[in-house]
PDB file of N, CA and C in Angstrom:
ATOM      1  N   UNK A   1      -2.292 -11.144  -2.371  1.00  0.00           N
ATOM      2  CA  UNK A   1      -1.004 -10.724  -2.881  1.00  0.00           C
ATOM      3  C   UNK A   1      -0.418  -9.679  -1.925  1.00  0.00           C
ATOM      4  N   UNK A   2       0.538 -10.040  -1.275  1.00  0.00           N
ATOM      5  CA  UNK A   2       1.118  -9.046  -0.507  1.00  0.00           C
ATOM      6  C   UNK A   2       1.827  -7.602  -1.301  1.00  0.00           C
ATOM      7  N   UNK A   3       2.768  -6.149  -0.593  1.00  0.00           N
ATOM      8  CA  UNK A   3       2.943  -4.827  -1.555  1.00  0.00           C
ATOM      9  C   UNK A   3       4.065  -4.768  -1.115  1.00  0.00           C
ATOM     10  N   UNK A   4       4.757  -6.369  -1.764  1.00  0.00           N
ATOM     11  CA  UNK A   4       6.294  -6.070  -1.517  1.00  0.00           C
ATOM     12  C   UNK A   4       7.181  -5.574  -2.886  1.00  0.00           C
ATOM     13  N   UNK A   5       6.451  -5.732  -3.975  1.00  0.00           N
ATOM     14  CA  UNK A   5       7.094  -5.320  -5.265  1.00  0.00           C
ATOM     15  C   UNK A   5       5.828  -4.481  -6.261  1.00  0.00           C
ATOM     16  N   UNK A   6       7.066  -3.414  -6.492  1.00  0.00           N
ATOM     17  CA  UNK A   6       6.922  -2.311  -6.816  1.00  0.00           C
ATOM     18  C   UNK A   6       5.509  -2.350  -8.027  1.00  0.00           C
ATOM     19  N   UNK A   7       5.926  -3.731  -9.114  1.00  0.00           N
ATOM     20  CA  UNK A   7       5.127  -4.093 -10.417  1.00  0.00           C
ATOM     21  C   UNK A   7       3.726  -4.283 -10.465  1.00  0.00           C
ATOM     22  N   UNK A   8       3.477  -4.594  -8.932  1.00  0.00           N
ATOM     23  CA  UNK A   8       2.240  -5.627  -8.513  1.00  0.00           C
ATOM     24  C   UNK A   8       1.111  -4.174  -8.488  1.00  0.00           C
ATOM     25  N   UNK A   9       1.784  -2.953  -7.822  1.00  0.00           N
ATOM     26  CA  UNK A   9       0.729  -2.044  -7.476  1.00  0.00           C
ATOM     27  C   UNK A   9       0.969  -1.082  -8.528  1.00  0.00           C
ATOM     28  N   UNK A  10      -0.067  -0.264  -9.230  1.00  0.00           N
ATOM     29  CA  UNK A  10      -0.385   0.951  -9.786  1.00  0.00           C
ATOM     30  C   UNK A  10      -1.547   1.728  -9.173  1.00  0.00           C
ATOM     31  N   UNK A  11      -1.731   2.884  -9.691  1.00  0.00           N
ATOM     32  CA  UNK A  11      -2.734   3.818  -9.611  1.00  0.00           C
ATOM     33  C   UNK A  11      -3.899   3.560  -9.570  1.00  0.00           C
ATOM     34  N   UNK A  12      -5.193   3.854  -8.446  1.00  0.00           N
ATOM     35  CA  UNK A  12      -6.198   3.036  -8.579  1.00  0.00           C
ATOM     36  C   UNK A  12      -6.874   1.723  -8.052  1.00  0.00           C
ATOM     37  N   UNK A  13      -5.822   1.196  -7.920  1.00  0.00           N
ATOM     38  CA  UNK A  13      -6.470  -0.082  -6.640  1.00  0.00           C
ATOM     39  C   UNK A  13      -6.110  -0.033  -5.259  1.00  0.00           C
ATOM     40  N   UNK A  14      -7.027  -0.996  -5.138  1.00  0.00           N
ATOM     41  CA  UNK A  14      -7.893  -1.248  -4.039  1.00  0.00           C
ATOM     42  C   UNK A  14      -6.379  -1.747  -2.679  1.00  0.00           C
ATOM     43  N   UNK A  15      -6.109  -1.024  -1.991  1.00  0.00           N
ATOM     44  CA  UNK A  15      -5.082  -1.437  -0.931  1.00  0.00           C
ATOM     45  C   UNK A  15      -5.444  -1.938   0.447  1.00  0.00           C
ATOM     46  N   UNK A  16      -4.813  -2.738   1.293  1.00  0.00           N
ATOM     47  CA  UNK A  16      -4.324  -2.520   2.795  1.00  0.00           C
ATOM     48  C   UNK A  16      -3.314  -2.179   3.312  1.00  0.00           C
ATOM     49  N   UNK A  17      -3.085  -0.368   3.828  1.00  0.00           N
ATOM     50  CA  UNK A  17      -1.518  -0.032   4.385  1.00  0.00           C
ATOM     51  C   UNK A  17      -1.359  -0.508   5.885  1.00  0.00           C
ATOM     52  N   UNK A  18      -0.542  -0.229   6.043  1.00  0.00           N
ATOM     53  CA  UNK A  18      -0.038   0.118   7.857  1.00  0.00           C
ATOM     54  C   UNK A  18       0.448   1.579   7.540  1.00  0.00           C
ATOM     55  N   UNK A  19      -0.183   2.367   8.299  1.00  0.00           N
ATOM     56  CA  UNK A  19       0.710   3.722   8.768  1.00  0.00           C
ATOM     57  C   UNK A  19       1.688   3.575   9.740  1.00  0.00           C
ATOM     58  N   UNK A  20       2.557   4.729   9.059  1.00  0.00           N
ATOM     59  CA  UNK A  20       4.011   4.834  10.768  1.00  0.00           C
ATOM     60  C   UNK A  20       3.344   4.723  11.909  1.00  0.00           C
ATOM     61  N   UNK A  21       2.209   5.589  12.337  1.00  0.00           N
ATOM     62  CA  UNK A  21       1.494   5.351  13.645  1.00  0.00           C
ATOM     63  C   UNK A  21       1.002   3.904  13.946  1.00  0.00           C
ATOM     64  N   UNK A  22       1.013   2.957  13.187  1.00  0.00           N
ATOM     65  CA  UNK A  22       0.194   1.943  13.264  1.00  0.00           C
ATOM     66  C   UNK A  22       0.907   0.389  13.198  1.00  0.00           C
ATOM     67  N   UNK A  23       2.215   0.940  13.246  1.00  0.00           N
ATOM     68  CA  UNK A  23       3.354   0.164  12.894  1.00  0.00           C
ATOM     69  C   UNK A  23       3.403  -1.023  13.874  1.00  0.00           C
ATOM     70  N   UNK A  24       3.539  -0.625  15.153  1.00  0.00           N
ATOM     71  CA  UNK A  24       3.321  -1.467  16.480  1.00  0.00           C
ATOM     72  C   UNK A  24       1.927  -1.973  16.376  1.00  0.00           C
ATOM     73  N   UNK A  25       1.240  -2.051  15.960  1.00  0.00           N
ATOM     74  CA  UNK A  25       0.033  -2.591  16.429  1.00  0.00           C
ATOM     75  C   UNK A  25      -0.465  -3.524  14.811  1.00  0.00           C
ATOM     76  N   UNK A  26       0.149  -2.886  14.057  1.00  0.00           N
ATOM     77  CA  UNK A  26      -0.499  -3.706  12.647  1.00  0.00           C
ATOM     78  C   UNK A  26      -1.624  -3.399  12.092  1.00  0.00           C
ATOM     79  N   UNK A  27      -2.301  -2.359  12.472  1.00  0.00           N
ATOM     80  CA  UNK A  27      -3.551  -1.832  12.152  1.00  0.00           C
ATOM     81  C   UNK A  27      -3.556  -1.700  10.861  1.00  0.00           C
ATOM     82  N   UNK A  28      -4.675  -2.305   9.697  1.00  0.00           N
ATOM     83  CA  UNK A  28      -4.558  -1.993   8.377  1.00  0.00           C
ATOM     84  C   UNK A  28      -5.246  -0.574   7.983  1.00  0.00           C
ATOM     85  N   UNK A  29      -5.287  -0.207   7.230  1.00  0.00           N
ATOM     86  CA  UNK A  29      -6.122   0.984   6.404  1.00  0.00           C
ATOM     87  C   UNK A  29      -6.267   0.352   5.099  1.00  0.00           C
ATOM     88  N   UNK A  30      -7.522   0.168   4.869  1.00  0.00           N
ATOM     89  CA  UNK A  30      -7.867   0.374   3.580  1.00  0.00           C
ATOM     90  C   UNK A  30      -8.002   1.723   2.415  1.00  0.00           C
ATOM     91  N   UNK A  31      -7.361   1.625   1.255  1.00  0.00           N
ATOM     92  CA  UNK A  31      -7.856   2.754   0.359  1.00  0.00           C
ATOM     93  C   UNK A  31      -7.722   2.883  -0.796  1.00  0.00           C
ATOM     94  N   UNK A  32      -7.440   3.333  -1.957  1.00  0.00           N
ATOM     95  CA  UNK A  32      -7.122   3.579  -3.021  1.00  0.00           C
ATOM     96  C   UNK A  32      -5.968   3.760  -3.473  1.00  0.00           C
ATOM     97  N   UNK A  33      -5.134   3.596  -4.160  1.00  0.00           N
ATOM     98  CA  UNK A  33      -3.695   4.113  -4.496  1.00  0.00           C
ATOM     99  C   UNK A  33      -3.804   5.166  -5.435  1.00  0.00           C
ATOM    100  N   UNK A  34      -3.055   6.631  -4.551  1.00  0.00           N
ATOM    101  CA  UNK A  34      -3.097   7.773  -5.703  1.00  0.00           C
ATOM    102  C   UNK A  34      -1.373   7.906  -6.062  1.00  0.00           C
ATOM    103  N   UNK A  35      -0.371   7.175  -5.642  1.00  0.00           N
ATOM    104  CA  UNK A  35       0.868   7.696  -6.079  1.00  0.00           C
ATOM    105  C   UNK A  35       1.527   6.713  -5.054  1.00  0.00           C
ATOM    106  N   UNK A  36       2.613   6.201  -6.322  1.00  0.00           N
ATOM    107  CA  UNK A  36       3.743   5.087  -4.954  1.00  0.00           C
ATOM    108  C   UNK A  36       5.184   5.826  -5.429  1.00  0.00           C
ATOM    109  N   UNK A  37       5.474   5.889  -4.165  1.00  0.00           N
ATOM    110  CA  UNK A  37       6.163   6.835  -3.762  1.00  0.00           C
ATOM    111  C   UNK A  37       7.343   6.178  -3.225  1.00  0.00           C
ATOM    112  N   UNK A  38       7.778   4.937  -3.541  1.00  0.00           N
ATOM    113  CA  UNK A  38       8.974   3.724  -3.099  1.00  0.00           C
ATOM    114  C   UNK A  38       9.398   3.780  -4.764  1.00  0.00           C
ATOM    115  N   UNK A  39      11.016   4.081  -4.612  1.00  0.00           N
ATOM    116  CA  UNK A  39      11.334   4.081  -6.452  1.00  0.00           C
ATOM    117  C   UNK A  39      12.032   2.896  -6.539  1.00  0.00           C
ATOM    118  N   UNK A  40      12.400   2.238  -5.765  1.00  0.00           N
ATOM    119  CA  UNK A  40      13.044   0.556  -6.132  1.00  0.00           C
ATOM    120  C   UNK A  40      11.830  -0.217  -6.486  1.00  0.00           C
ATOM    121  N   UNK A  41      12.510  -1.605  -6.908  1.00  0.00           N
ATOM    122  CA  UNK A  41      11.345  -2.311  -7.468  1.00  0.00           C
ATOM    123  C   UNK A  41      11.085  -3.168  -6.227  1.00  0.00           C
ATOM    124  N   UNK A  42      11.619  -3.214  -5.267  1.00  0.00           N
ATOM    125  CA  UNK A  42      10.836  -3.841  -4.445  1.00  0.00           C
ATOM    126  C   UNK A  42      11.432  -3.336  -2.791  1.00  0.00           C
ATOM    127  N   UNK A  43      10.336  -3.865  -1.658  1.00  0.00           N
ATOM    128  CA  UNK A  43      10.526  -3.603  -0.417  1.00  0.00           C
ATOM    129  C   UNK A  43      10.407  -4.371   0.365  1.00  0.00           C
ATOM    130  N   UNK A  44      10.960  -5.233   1.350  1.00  0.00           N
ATOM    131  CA  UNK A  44      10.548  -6.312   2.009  1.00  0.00           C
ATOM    132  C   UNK A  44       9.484  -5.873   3.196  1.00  0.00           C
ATOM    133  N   UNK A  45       9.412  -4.493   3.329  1.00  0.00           N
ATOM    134  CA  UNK A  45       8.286  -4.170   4.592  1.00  0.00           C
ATOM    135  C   UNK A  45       7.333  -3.319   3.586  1.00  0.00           C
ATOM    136  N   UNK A  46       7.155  -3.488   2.362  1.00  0.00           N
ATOM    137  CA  UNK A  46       6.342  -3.030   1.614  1.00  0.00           C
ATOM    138  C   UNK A  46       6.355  -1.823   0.612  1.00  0.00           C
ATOM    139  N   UNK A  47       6.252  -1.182  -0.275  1.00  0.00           N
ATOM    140  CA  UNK A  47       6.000  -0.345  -1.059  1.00  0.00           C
ATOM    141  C   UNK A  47       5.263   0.911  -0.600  1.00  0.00           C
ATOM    142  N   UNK A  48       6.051   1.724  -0.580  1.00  0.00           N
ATOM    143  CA  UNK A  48       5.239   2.860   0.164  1.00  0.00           C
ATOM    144  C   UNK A  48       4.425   3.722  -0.774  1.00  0.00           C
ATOM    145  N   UNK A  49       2.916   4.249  -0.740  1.00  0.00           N
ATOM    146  CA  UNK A  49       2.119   4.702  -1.048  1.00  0.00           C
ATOM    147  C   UNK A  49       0.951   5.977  -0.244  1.00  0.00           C
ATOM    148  N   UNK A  50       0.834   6.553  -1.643  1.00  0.00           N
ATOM    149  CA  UNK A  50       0.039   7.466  -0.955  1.00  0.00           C
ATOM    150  C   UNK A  50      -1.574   7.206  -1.343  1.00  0.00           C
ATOM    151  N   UNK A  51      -2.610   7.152  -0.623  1.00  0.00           N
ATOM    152  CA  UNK A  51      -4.095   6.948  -0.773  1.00  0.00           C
ATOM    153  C   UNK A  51      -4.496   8.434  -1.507  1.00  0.00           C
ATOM    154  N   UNK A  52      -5.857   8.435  -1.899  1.00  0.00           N
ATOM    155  CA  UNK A  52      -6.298   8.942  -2.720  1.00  0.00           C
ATOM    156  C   UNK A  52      -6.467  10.162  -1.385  1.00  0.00           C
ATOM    157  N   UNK A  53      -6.797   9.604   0.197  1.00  0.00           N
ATOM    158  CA  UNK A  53      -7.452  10.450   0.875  1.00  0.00           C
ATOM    159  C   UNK A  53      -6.264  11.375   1.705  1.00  0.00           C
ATOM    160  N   UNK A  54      -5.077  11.059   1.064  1.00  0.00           N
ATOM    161  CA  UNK A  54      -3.459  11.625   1.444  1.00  0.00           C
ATOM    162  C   UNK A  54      -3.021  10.863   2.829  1.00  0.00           C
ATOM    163  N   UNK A  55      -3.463   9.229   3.025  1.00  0.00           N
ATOM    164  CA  UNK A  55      -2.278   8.620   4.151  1.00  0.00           C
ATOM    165  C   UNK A  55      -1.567   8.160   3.815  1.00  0.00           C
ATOM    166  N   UNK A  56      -0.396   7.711   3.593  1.00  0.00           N
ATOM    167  CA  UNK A  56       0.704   7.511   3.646  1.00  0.00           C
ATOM    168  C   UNK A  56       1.166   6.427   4.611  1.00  0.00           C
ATOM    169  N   UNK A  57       1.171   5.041   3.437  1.00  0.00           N
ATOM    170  CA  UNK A  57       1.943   4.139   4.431  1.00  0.00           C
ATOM    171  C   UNK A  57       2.452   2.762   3.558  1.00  0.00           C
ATOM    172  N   UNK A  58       2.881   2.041   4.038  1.00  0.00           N
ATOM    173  CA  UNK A  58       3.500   0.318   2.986  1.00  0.00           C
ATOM    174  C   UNK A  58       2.054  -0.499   2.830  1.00  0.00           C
ATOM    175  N   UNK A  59       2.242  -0.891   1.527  1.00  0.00           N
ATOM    176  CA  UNK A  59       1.112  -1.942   1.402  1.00  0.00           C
ATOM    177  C   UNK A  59       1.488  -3.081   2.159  1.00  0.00           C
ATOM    178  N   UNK A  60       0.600  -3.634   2.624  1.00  0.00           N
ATOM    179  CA  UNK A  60       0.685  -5.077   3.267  1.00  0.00           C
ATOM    180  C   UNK A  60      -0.135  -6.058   2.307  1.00  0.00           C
ATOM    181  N   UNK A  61      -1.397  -5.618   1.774  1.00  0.00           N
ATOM    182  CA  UNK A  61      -1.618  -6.561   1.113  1.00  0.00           C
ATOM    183  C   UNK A  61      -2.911  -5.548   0.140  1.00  0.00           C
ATOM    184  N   UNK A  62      -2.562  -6.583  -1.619  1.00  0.00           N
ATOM    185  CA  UNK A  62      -3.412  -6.003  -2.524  1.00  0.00           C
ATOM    186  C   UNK A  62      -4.495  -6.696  -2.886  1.00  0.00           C
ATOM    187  N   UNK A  63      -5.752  -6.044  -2.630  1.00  0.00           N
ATOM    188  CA  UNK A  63      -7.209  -6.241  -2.703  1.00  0.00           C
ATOM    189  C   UNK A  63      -7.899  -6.797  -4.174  1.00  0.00           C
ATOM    190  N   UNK A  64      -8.196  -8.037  -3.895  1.00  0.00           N
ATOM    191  CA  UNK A  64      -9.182  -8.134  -5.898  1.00  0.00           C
ATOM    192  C   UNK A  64     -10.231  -7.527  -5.726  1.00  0.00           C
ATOM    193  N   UNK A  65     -10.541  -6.628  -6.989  1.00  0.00           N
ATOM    194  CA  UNK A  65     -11.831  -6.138  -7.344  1.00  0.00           C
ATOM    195  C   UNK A  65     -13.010  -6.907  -6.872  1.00  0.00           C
ATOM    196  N   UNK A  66     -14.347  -7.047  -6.812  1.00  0.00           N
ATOM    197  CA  UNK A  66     -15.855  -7.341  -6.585  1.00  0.00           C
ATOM    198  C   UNK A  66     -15.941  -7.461  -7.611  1.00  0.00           C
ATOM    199  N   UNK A  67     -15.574  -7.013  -9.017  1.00  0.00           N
ATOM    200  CA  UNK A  67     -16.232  -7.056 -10.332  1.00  0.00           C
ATOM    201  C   UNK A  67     -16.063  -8.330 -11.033  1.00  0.00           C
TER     202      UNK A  67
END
């Protein structure tokens, strides 16, 4: 599931961002979602979020649980 709308992500799961630094290259980060921080319901370059560990960047794509 890609983190182009706002509904798809809450607090707590499992993400892949791109940071601004990482923009050119596509580099993912994996992490947690502690706060989304995009107030429309949707973004075509993604939903911007903050990780639990404070980076800051658009989801590209949302992770299913292991459980």
């Amino acid at each position: 599931m890609d983190g182009t709308r706002r509904s798809d992500i809450r607090p707590g799961i499992r993400v892949h961002i791109v940071l601004k630094a990482d923009q050119r290259s596509g580099r993912l980060t994996e992490g947690i979602v502690k706060d989304i921080l995009t107030s429309s319901p949707t973004h075509h370059h993604g939903i911007k979020v903050r990780l639990e560990d404070g980076q800051v960047g658009r989801v590209k794509e949302i992770l299913k649980d292991e459980n």
